[in-house]
N, C-alpha and C. Protein backbone atom coordinates (compact mmCIF):
# COMPACT_ATOMS: atom_id res chain seq x y z
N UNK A 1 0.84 -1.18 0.00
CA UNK A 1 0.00 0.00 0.00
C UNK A 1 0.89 1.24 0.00
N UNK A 2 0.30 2.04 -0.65
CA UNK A 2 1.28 3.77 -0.76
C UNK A 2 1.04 4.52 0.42
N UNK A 3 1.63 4.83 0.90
CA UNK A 3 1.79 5.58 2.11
C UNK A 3 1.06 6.76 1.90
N UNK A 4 -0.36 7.08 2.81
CA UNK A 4 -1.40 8.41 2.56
C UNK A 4 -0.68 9.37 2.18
N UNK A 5 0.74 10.17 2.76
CA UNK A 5 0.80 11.29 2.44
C UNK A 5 1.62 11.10 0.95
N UNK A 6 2.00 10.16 0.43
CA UNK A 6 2.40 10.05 -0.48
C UNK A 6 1.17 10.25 -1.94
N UNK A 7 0.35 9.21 -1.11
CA UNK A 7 -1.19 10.21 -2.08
C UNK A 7 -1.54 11.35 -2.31
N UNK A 8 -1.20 12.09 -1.29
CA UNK A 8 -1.51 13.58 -1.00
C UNK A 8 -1.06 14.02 -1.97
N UNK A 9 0.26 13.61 -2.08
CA UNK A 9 1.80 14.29 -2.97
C UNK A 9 1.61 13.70 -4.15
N UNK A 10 1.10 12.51 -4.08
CA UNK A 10 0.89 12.51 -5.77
C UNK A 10 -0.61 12.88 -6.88
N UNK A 11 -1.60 13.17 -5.81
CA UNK A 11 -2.73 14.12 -6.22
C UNK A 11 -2.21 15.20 -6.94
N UNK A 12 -1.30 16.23 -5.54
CA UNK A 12 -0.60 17.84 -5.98
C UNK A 12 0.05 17.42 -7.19
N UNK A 13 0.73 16.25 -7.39
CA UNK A 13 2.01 16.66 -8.82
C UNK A 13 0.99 16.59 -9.57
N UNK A 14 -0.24 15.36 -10.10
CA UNK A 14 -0.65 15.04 -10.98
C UNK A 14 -1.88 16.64 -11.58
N UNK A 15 -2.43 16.77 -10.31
CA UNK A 15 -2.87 18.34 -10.77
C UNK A 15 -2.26 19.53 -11.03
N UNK A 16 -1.09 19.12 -10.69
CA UNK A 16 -0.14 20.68 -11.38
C UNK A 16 0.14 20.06 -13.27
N UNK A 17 0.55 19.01 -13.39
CA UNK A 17 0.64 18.27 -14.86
C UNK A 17 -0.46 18.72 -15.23
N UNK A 18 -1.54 18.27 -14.80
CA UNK A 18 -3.20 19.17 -15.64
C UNK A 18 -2.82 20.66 -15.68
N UNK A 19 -2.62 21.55 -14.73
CA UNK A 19 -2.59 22.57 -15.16
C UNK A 19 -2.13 22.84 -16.30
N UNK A 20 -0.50 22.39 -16.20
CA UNK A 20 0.12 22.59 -17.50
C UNK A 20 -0.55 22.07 -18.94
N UNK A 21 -0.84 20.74 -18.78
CA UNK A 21 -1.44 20.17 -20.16
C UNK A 21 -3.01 20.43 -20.79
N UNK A 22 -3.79 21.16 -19.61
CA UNK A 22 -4.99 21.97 -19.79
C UNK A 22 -5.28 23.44 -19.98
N UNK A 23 -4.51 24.25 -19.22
CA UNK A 23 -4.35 25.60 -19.15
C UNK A 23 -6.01 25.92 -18.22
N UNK A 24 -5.82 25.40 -17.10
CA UNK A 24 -7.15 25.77 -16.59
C UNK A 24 -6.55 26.87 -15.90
N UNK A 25 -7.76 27.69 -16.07
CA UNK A 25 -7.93 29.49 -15.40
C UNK A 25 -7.39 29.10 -14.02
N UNK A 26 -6.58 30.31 -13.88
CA UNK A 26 -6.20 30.09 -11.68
C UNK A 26 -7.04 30.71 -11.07
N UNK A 27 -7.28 29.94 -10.68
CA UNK A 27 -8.46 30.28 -9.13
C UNK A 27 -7.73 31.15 -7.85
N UNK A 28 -8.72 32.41 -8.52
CA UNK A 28 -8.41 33.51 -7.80
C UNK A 28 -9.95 33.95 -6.88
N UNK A 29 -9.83 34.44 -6.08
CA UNK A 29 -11.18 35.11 -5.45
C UNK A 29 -10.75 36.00 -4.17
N UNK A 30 -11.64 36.62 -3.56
CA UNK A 30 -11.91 37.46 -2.35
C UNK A 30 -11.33 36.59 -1.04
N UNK A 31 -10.85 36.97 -0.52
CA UNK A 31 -10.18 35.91 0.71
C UNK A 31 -9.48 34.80 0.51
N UNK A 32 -9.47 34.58 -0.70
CA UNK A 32 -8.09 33.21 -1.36
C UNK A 32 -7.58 33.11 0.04
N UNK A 33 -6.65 34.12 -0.10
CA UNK A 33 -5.42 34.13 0.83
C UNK A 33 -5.66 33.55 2.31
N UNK A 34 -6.94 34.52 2.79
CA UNK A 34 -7.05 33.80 3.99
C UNK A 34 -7.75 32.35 4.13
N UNK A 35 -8.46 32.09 3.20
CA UNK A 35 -9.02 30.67 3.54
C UNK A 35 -7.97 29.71 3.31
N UNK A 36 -6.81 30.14 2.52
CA UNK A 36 -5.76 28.94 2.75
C UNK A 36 -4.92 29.20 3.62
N UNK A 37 -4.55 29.99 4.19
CA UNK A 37 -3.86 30.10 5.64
C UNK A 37 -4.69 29.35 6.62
N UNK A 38 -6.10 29.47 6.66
CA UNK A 38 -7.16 28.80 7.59
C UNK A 38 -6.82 27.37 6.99
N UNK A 39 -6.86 27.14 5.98
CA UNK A 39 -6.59 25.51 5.78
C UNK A 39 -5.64 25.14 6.43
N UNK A 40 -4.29 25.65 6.07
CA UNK A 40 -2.87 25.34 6.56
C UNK A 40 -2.84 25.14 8.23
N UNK A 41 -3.27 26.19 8.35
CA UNK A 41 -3.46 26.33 10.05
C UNK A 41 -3.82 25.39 10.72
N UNK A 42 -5.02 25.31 10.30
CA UNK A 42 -6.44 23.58 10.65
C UNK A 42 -5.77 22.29 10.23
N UNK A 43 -5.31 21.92 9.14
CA UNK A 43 -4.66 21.33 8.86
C UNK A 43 -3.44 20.69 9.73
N UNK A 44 -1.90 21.34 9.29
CA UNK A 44 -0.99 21.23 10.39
C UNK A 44 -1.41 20.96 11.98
N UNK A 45 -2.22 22.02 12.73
CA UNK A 45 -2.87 21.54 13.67
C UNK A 45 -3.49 20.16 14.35
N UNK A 46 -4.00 19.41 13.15
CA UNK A 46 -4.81 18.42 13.38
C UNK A 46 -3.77 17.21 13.49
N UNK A 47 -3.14 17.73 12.03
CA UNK A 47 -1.82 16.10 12.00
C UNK A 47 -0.85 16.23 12.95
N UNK A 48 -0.32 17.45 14.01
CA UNK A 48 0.01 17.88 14.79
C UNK A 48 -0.07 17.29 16.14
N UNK A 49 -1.38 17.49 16.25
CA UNK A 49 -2.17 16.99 17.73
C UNK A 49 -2.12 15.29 17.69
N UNK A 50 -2.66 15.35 16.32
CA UNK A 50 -3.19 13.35 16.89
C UNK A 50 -1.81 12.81 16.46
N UNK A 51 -0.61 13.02 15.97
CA UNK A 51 1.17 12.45 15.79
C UNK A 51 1.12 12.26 17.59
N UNK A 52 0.94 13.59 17.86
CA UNK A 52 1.05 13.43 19.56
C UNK A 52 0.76 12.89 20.37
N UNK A 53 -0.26 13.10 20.19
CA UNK A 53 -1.01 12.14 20.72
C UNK A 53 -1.18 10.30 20.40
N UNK A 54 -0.50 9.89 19.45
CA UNK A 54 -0.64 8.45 18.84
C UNK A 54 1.08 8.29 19.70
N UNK A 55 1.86 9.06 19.93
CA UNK A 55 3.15 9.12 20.66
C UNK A 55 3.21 8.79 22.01
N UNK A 56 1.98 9.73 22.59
CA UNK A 56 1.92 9.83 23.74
C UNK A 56 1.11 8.26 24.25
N UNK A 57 0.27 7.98 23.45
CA UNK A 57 -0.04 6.93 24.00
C UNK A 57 0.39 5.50 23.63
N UNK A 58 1.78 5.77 22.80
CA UNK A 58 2.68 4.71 22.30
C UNK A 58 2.13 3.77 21.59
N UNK A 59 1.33 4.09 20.49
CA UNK A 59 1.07 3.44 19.71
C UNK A 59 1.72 4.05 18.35
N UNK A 60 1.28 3.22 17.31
CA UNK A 60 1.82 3.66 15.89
C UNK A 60 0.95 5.07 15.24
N UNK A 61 2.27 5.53 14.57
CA UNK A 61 1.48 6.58 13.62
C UNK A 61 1.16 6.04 12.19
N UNK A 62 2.02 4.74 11.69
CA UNK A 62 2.11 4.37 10.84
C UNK A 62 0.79 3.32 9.92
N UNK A 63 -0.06 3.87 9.30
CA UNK A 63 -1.09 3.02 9.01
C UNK A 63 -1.34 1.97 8.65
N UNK A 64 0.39 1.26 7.99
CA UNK A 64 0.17 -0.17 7.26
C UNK A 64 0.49 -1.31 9.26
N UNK A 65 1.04 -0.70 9.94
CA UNK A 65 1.25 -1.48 11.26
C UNK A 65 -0.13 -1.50 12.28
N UNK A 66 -0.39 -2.13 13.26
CA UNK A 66 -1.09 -2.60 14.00
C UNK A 66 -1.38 -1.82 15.03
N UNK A 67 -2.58 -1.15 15.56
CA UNK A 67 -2.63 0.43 16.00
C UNK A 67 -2.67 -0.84 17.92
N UNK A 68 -2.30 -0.11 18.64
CA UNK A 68 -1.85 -0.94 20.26
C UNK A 68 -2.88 -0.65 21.09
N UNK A 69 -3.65 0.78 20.93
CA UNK A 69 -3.85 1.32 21.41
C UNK A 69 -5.82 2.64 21.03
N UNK A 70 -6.59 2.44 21.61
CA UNK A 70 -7.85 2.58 20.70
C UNK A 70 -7.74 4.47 21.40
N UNK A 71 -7.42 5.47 20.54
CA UNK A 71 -7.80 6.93 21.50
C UNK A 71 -8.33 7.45 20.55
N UNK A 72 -9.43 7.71 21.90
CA UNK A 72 -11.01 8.67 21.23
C UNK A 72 -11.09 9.59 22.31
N UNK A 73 -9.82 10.44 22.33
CA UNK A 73 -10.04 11.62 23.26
C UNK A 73 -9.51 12.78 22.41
N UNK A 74 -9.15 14.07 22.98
CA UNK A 74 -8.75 15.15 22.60
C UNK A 74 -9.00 15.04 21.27
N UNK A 75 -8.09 15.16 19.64
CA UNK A 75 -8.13 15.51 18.73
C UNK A 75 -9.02 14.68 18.27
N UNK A 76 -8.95 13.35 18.45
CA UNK A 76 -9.93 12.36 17.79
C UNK A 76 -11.34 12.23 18.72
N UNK A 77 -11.85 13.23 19.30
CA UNK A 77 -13.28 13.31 19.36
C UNK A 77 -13.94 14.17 18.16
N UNK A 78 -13.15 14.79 17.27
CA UNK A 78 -13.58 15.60 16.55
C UNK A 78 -13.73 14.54 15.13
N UNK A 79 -12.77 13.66 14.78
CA UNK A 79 -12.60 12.66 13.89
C UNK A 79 -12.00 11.62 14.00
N UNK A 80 -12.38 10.71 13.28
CA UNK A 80 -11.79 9.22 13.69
C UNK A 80 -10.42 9.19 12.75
N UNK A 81 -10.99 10.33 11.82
CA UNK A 81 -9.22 10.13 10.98
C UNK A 81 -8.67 11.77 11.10
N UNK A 82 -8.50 12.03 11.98
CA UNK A 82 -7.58 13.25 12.52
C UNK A 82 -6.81 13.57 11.22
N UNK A 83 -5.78 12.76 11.21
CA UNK A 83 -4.78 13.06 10.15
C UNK A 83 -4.77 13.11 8.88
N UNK A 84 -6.06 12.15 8.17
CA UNK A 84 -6.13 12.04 6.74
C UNK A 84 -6.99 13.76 6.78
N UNK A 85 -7.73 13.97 7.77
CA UNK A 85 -8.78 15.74 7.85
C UNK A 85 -7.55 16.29 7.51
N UNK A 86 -6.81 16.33 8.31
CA UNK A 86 -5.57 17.56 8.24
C UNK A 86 -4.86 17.50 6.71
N UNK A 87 -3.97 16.35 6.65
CA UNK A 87 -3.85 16.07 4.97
C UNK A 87 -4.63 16.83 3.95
N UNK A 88 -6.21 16.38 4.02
CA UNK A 88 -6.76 16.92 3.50
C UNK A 88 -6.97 18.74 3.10
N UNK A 89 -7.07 18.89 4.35
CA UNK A 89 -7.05 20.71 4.81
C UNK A 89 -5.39 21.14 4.15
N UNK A 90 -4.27 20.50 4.10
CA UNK A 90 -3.18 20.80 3.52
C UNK A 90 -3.28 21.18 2.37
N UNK A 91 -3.96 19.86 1.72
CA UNK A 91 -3.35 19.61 0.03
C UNK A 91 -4.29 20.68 -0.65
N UNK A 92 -5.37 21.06 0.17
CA UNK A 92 -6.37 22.15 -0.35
C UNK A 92 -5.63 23.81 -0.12
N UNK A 93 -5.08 23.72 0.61
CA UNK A 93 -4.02 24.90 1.06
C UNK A 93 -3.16 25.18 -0.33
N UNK A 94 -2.51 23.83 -0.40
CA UNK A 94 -1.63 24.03 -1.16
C UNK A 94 -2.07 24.61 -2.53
N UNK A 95 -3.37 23.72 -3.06
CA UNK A 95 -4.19 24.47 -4.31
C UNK A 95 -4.27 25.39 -4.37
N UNK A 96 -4.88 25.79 -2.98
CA UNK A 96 -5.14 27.52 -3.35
C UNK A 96 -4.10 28.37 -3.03
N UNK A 97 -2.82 27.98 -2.60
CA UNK A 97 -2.06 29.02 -2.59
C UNK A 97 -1.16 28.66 -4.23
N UNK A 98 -1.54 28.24 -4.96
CA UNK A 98 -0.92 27.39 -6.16
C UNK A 98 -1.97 28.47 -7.46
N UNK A 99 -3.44 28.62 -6.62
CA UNK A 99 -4.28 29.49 -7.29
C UNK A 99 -4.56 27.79 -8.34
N UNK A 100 -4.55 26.80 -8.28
CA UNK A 100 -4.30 25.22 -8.92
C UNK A 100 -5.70 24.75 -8.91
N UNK A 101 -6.84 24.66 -10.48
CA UNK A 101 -7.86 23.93 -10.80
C UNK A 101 -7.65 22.65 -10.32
N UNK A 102 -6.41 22.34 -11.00
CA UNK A 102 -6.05 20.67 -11.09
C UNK A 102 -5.38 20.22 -9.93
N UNK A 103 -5.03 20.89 -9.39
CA UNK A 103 -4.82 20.27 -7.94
C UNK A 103 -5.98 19.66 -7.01
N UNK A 104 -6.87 21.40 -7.06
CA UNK A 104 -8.11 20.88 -6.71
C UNK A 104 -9.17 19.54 -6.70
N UNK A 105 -9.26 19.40 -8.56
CA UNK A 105 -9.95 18.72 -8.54
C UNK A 105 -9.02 17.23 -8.74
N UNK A 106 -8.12 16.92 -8.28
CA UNK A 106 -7.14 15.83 -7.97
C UNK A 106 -7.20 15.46 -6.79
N UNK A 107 -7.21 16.40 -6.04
CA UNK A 107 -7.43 16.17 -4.30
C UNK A 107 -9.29 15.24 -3.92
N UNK A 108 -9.80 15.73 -4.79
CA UNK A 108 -11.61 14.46 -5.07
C UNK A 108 -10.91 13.14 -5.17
N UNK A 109 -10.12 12.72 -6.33
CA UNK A 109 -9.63 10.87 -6.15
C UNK A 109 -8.93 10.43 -5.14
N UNK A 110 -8.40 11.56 -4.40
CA UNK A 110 -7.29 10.91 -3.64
C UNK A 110 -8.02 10.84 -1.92
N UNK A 111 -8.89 12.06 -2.28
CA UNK A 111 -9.81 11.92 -0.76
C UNK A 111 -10.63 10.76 -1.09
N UNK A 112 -11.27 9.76 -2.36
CA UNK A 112 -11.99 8.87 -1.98
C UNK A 112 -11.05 7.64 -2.01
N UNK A 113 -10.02 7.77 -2.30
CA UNK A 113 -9.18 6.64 -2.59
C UNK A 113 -8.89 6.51 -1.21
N UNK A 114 -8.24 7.47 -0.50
CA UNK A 114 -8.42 7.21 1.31
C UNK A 114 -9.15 6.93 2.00
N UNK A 115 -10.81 7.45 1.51
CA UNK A 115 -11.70 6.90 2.39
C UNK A 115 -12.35 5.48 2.15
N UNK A 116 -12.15 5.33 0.61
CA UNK A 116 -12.78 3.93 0.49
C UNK A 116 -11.70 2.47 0.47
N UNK A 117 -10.50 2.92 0.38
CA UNK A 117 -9.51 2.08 0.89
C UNK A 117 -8.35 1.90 1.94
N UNK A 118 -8.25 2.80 2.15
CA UNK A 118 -7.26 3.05 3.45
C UNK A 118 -8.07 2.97 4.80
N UNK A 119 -8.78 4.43 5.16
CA UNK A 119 -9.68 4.33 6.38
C UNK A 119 -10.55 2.67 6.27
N UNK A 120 -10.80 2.61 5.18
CA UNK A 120 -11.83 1.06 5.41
C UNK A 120 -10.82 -0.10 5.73
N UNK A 121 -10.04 -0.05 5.28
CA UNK A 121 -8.79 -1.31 5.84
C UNK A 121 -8.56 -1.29 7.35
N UNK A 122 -8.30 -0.17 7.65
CA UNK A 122 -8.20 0.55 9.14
C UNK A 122 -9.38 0.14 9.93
N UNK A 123 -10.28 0.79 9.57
CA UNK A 123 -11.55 0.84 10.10
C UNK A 123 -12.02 -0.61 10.30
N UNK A 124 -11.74 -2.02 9.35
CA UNK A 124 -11.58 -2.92 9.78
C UNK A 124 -10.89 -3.64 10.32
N UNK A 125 -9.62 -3.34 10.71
CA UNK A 125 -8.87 -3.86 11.54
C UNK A 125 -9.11 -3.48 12.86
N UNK A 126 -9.65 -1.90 13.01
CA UNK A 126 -10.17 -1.72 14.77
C UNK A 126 -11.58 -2.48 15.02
N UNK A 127 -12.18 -2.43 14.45
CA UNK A 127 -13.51 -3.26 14.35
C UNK A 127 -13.03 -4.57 14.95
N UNK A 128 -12.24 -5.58 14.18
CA UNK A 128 -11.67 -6.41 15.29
C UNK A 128 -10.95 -6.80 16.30
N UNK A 129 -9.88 -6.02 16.30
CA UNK A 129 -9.40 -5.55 17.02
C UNK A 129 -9.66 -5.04 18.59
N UNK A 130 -10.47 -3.91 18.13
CA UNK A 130 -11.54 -2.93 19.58
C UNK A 130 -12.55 -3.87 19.97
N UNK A 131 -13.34 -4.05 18.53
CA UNK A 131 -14.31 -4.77 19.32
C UNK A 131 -15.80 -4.23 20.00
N UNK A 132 -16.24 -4.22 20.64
CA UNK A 132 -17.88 -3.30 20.77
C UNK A 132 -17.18 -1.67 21.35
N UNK A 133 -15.48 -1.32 22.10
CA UNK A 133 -15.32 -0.21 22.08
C UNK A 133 -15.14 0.72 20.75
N UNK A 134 -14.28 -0.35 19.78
CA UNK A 134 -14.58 0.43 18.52
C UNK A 134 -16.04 0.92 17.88
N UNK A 135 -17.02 -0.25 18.10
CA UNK A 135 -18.28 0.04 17.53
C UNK A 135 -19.14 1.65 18.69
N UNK A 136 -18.83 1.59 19.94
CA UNK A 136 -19.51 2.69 20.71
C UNK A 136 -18.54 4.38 20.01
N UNK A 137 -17.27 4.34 19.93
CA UNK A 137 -16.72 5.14 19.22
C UNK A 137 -17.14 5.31 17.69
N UNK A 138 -17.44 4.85 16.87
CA UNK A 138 -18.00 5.12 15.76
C UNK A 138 -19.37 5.69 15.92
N UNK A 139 -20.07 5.18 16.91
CA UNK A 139 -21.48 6.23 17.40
C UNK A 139 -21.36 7.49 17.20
N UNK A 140 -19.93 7.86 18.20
CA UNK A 140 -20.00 8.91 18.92
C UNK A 140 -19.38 9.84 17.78
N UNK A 141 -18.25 9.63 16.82
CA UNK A 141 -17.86 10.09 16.83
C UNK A 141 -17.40 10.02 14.73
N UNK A 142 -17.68 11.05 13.82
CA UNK A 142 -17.75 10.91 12.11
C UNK A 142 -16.45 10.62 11.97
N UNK A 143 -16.69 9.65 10.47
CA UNK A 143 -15.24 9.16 10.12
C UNK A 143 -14.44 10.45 9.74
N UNK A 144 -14.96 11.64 9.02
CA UNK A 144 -14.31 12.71 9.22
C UNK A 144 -14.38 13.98 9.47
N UNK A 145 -15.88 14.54 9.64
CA UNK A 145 -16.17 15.62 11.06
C UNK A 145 -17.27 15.06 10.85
């Protein structure tokens, strides 16, 4: 399996190649600037907190290894995938500070390619894993807000 942020990174190249081989208009507007600082911000933040937190409670950050440890506190009451949100909130940063159509709309395959194969691989391994605590945490809490 490709390592998520490596998806991330290969969404951004493959939509900058569209730019070039399409010539799509750059996406410019009223607050550009600040809504991708707000991405960046939210973003970094999120993959930030739950690294730390997956540290602190000595388990893996690494998604293809065996998670030790089930935490549904601090960052991950907000999402069950903390880090793929933040990723996400990045690679959209990056578009718009790129002013990048094709980034944009590159960052759509790569967000379902994470959610329908990565988080679901995941998502079934805590399922057996956790066990009815995994299932009361999925109640409580969206796979990504």
């Amino acid at each position: 399996m490709m390592p998520p942020p490596a998806l991330y990174l290969g969404g951004l190249l493959m939509g900058y190649g569209l730019d070039r081989a399409i010539h799509f208009p750059a996406i410019r507007f009223t607050g550009d600037v600040w809504l991708m600082l707000a991405l960046a911000v939210i973003g970094a933040l999120l993959v930030l907190s739950a690294v730390v937190q997956l540290r602190m409670a000595k388990t893996t950050v690494m998604p293809h290894r065996a998670a030790s440890t089930l935490l549904t506190s601090g960052v991950f009451t907000l999402s069950r995938n903390p880090i793929y949100l933040g990723f996400t909130c990045l690679a959209a940063a990056m578009a718009l500070s790129q002013h990048s159509a094709g980034m944009l709309l590159m960052l759509a395959p790569v967000v379902w390619v994470i959610h329908s194969h990565v988080i679901a691989a995941e998502e079934a391994f805590h399922s057996e894993k956790f066990g009815e605590a995994w299932q009361d945490y999925c109640r409580r809490t969206r796979r990504w807000l």
